[in-house]
C-alpha atoms as a PDB file:
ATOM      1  CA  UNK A   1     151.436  98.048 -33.758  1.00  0.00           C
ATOM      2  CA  UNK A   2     153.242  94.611 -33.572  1.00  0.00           C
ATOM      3  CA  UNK A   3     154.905  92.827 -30.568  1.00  0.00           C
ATOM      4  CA  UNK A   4     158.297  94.001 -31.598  1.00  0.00           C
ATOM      5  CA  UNK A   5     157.225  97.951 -31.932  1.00  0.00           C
ATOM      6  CA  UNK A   6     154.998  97.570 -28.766  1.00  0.00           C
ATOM      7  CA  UNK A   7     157.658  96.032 -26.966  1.00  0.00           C
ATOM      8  CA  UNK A   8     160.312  99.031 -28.550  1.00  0.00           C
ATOM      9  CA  UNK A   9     157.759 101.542 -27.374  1.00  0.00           C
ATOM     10  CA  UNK A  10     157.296  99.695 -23.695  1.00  0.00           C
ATOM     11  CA  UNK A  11     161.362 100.055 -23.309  1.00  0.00           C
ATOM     12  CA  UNK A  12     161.737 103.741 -24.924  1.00  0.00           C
ATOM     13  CA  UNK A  13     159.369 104.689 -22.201  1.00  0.00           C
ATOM     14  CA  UNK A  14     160.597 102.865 -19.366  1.00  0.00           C
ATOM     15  CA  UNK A  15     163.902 104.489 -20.287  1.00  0.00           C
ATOM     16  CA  UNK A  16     162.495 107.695 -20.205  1.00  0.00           C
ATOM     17  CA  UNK A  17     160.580 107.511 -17.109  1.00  0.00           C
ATOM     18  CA  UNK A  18     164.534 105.879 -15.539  1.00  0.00           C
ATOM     19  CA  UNK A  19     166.125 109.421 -16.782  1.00  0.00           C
ATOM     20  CA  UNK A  20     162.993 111.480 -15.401  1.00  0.00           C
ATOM     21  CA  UNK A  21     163.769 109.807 -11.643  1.00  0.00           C
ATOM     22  CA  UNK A  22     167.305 110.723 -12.438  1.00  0.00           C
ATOM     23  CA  UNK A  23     165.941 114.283 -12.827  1.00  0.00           C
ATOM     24  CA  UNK A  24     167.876 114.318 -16.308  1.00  0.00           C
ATOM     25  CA  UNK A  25     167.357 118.205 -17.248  1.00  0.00           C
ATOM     26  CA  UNK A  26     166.506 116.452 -21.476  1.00  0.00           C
ATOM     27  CA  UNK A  27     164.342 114.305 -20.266  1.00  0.00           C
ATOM     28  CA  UNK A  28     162.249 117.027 -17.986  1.00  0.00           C
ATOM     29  CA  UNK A  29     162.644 119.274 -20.911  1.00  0.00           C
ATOM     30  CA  UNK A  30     160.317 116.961 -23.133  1.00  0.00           C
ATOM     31  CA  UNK A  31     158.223 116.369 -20.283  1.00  0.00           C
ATOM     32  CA  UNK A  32     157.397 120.184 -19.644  1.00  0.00           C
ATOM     33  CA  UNK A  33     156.806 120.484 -23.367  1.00  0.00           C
ATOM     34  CA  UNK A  34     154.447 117.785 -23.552  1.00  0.00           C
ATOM     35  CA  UNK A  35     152.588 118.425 -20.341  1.00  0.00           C
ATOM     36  CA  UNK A  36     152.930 122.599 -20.452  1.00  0.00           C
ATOM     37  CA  UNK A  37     149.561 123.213 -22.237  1.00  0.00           C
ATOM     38  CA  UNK A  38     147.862 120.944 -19.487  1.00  0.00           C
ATOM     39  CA  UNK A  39     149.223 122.712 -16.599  1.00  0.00           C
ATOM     40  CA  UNK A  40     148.359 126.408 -18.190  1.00  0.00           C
ATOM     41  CA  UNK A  41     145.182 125.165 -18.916  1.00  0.00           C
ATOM     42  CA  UNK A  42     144.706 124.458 -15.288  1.00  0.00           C
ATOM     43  CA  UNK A  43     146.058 127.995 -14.350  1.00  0.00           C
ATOM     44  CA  UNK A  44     143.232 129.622 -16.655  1.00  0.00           C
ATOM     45  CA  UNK A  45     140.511 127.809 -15.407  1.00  0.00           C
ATOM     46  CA  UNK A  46     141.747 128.464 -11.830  1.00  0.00           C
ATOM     47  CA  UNK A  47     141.696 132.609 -12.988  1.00  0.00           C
ATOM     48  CA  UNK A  48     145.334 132.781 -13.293  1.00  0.00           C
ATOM     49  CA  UNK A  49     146.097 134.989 -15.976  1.00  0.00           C
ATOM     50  CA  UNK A  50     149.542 136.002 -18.233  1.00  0.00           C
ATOM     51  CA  UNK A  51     151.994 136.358 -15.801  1.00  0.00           C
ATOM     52  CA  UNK A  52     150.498 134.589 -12.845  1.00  0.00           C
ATOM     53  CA  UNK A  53     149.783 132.043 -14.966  1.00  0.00           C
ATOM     54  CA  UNK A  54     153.514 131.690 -16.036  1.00  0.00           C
ATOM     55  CA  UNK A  55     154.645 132.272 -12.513  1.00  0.00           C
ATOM     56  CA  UNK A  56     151.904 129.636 -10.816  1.00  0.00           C
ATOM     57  CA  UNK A  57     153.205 126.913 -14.387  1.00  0.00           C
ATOM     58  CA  UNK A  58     156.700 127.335 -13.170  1.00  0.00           C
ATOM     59  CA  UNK A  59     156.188 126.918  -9.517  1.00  0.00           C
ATOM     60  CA  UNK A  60     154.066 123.397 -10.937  1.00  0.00           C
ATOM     61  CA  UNK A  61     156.977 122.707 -12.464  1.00  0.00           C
ATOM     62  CA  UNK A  62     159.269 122.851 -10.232  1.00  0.00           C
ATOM     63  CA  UNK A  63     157.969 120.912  -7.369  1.00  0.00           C
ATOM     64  CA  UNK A  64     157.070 118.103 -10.064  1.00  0.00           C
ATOM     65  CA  UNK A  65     160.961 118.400 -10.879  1.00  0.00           C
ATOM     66  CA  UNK A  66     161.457 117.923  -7.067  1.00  0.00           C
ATOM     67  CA  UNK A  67     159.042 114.926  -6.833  1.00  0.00           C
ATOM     68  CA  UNK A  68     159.983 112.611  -9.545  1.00  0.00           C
ATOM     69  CA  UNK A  69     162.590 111.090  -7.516  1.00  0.00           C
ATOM     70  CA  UNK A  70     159.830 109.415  -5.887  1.00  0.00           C
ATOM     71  CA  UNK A  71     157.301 108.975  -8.843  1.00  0.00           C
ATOM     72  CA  UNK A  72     156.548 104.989  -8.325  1.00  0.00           C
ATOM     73  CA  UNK A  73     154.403 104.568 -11.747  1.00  0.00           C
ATOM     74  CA  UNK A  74     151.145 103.592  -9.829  1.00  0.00           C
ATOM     75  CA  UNK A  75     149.338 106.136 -11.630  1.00  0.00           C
ATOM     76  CA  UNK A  76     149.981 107.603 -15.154  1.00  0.00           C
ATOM     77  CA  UNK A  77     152.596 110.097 -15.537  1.00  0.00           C
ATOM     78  CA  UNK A  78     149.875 113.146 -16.601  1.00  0.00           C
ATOM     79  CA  UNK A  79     147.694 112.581 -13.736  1.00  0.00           C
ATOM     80  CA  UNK A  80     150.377 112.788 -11.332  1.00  0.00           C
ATOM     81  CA  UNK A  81     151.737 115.880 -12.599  1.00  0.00           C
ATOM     82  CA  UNK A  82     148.118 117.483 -13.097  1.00  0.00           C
ATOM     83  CA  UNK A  83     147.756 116.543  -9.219  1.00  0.00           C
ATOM     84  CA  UNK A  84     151.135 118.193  -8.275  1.00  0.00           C
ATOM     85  CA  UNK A  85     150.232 121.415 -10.527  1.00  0.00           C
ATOM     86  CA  UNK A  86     146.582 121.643  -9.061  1.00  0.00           C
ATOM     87  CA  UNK A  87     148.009 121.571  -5.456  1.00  0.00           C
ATOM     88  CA  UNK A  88     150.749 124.128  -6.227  1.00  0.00           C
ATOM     89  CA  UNK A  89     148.452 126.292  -8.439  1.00  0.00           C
ATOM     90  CA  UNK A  90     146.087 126.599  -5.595  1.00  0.00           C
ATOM     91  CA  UNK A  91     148.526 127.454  -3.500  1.00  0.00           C
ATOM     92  CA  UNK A  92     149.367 130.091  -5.860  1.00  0.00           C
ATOM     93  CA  UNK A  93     145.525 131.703  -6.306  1.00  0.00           C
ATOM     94  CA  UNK A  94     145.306 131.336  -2.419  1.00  0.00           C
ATOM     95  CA  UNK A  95     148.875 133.323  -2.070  1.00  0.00           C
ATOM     96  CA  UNK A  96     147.482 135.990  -4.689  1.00  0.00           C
ATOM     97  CA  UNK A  97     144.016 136.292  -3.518  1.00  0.00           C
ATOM     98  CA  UNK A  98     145.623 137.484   0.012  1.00  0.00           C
ATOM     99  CA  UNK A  99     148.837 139.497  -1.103  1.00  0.00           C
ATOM    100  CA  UNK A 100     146.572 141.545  -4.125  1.00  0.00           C
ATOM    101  CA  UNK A 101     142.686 140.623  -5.764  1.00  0.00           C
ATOM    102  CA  UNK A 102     143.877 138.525  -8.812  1.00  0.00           C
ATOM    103  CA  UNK A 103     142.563 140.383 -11.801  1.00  0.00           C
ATOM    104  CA  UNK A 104     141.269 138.774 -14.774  1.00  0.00           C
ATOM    105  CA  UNK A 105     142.826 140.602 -17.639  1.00  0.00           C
ATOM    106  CA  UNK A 106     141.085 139.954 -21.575  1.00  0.00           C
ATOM    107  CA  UNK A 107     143.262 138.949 -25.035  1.00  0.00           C
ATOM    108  CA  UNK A 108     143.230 140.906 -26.868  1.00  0.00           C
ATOM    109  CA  UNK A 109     142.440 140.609 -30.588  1.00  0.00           C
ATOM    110  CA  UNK A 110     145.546 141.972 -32.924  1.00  0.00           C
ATOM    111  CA  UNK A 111     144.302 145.668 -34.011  1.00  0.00           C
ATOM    112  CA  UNK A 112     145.277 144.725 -37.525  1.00  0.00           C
ATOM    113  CA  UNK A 113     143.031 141.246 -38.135  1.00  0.00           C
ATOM    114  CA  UNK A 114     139.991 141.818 -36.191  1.00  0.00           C
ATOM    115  CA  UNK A 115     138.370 138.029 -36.476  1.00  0.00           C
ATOM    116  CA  UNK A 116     134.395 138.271 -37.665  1.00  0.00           C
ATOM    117  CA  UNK A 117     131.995 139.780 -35.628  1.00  0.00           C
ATOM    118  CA  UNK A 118     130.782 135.819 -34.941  1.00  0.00           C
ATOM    119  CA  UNK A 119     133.880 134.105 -33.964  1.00  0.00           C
ATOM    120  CA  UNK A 120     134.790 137.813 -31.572  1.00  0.00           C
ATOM    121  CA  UNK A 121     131.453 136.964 -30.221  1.00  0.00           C
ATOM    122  CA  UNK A 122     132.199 132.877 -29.394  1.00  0.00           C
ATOM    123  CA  UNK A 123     135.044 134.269 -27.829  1.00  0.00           C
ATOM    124  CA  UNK A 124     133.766 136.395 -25.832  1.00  0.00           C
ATOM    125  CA  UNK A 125     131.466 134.409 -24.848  1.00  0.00           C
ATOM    126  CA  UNK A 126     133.953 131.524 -24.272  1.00  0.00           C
ATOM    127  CA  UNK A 127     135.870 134.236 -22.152  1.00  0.00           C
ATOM    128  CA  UNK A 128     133.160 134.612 -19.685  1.00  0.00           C
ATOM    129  CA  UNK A 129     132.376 130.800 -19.589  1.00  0.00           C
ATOM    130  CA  UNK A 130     135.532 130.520 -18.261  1.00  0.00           C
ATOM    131  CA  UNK A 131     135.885 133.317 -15.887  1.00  0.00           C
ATOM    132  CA  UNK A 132     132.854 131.980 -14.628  1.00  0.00           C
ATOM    133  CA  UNK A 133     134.591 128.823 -14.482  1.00  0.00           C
ATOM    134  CA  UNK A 134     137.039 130.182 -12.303  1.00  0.00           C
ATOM    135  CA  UNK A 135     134.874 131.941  -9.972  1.00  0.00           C
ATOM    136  CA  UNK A 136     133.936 128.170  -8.916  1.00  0.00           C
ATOM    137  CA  UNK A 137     135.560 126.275  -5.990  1.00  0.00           C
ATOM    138  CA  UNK A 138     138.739 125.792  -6.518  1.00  0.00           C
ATOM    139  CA  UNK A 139     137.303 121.698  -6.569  1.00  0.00           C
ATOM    140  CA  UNK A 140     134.783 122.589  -9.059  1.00  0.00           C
ATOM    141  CA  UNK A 141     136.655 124.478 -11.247  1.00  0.00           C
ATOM    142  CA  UNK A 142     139.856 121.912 -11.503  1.00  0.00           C
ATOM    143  CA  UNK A 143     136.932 119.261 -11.852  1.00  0.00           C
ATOM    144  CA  UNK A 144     135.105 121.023 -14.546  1.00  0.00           C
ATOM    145  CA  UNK A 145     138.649 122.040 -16.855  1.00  0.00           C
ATOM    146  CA  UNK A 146     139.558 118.010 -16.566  1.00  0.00           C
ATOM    147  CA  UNK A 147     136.013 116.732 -17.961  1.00  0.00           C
ATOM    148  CA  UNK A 148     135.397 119.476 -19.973  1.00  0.00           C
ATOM    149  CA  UNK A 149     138.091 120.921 -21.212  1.00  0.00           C
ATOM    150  CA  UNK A 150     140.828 117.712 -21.161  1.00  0.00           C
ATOM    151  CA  UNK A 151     138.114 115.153 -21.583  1.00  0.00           C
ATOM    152  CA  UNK A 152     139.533 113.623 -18.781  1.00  0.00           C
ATOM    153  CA  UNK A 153     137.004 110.475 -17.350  1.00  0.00           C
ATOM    154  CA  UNK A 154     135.745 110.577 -13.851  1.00  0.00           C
ATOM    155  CA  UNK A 155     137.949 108.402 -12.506  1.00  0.00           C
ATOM    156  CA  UNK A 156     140.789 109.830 -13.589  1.00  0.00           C
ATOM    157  CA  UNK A 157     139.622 113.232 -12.067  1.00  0.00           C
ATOM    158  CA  UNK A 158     138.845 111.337  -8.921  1.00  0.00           C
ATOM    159  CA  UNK A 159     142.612 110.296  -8.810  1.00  0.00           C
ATOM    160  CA  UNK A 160     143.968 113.636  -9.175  1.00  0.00           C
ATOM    161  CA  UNK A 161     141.098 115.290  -6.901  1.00  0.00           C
ATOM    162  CA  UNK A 162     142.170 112.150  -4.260  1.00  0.00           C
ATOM    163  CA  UNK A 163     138.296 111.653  -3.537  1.00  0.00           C
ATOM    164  CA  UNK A 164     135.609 108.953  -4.654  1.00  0.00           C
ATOM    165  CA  UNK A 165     134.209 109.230  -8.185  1.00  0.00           C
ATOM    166  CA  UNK A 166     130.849 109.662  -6.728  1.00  0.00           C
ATOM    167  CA  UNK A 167     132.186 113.316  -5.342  1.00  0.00           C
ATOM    168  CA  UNK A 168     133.509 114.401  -9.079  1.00  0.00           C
ATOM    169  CA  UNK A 169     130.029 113.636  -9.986  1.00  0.00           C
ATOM    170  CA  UNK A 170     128.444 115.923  -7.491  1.00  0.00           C
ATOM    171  CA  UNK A 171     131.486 118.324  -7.883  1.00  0.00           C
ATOM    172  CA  UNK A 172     130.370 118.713 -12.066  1.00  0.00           C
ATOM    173  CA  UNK A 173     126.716 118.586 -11.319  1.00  0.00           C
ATOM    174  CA  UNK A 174     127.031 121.917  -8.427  1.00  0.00           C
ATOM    175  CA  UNK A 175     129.556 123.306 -10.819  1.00  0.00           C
ATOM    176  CA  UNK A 176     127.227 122.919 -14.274  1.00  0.00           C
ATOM    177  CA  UNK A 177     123.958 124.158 -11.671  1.00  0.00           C
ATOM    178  CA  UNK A 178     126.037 127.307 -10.463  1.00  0.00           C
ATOM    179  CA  UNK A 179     127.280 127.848 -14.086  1.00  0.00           C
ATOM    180  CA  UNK A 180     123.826 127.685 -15.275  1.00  0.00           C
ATOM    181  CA  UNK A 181     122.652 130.561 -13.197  1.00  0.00           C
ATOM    182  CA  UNK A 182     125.407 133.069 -12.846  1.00  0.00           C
ATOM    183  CA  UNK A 183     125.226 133.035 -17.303  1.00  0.00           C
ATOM    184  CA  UNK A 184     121.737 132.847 -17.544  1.00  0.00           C
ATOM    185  CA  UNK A 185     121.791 136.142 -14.835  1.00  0.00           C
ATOM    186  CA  UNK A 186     124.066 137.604 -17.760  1.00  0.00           C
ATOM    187  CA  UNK A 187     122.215 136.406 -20.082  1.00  0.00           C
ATOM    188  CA  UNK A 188     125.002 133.825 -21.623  1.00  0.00           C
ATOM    189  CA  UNK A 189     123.986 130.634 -23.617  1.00  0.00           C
ATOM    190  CA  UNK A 190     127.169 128.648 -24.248  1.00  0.00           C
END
């Protein structure tokens, strides 16, 4: 990119972040679309399913509209919002878990294209990694879908998680050591 088209993309995005403190419904709109897979990714490794999920997204939503007033660009823009959603969305599991047991419901596979008997088995299996995943501590489980799943580095994590790096660490080791022996009990090899 040259210093012209840098500097172009510097300004588009300063704009955009001006209309997001403005709480410009547009601008939010291309926000949620951009960050919406993140924040329902978080809700399915938390054991949020279909319309928890969609409920506990919204709620993320929401409050992020409510904060970006007061977004001050010290971190990035994702990790803020992730640490918003991950605060609401354990709100919401902690506001299920007492009013009814959250229930982890399965996809199911269109009765007209079943998928080969290998890929129905890596998603199975994939299924169970990840309702194993959010079985975890709430800590361990946001910690694990941001390495894992987002490919997020530590320090990033640690940002969101608001704790030293050296605590994501131990947070992915007890989470990959309790992962390790509730699939090897069922007899899962991811």
């Amino acid at each position: 990119m040259s210093g012209r088209e840098d500097q172009q993309a510097r300004e588009a995005a300063g704009t955009e972040l001006q209309a997001l403190r403005r709480q410009d419904a547009g601008a939010f709109g291309r926000l949620v679309e951009r960050h919406q897979a993140l924040v329902l990714g978080l809700c399915q490794s938390l054991g949020l399913r279909g319309a928890d999920s969609d409920d506990a997204a919204a709620e993320a939503f929401a409050a992020v509209y409510r904060a970006l007033p007061g977004f001050d660009g010290r971190a990035e823009l994702a990790t803020w919002i992730y640490r918003i959603a991950w605060r609401t969305i354990i709100k919401v599991r902690q506001r299920l878990r007492r009013s009814v047991a959250a229930e982890l419901s399965e996809d199911r596979a269109d009765a007209g294209q079943p998928p080969p008997e290998s890929a129905a088995e890596q998603k199975e299996t994939n299924e169970r990694i990840w309702q194993a995943v959010a079985a975890l501590d709430e800590r361990q489980a946001a910690a694990v879908e941001m390495h894992y799943r987002r490919g997020w580095p530590i320090e990033q994590i640690a940002e969101v998680l608001e704790c030293p790096t050296g605590t994501v660490k131990t947070l992915l080791f007890r989470a990959r050591e309790r992962l390790r022996a509730v699939l090897s009990r069922e007899e899962i090899v991811p």
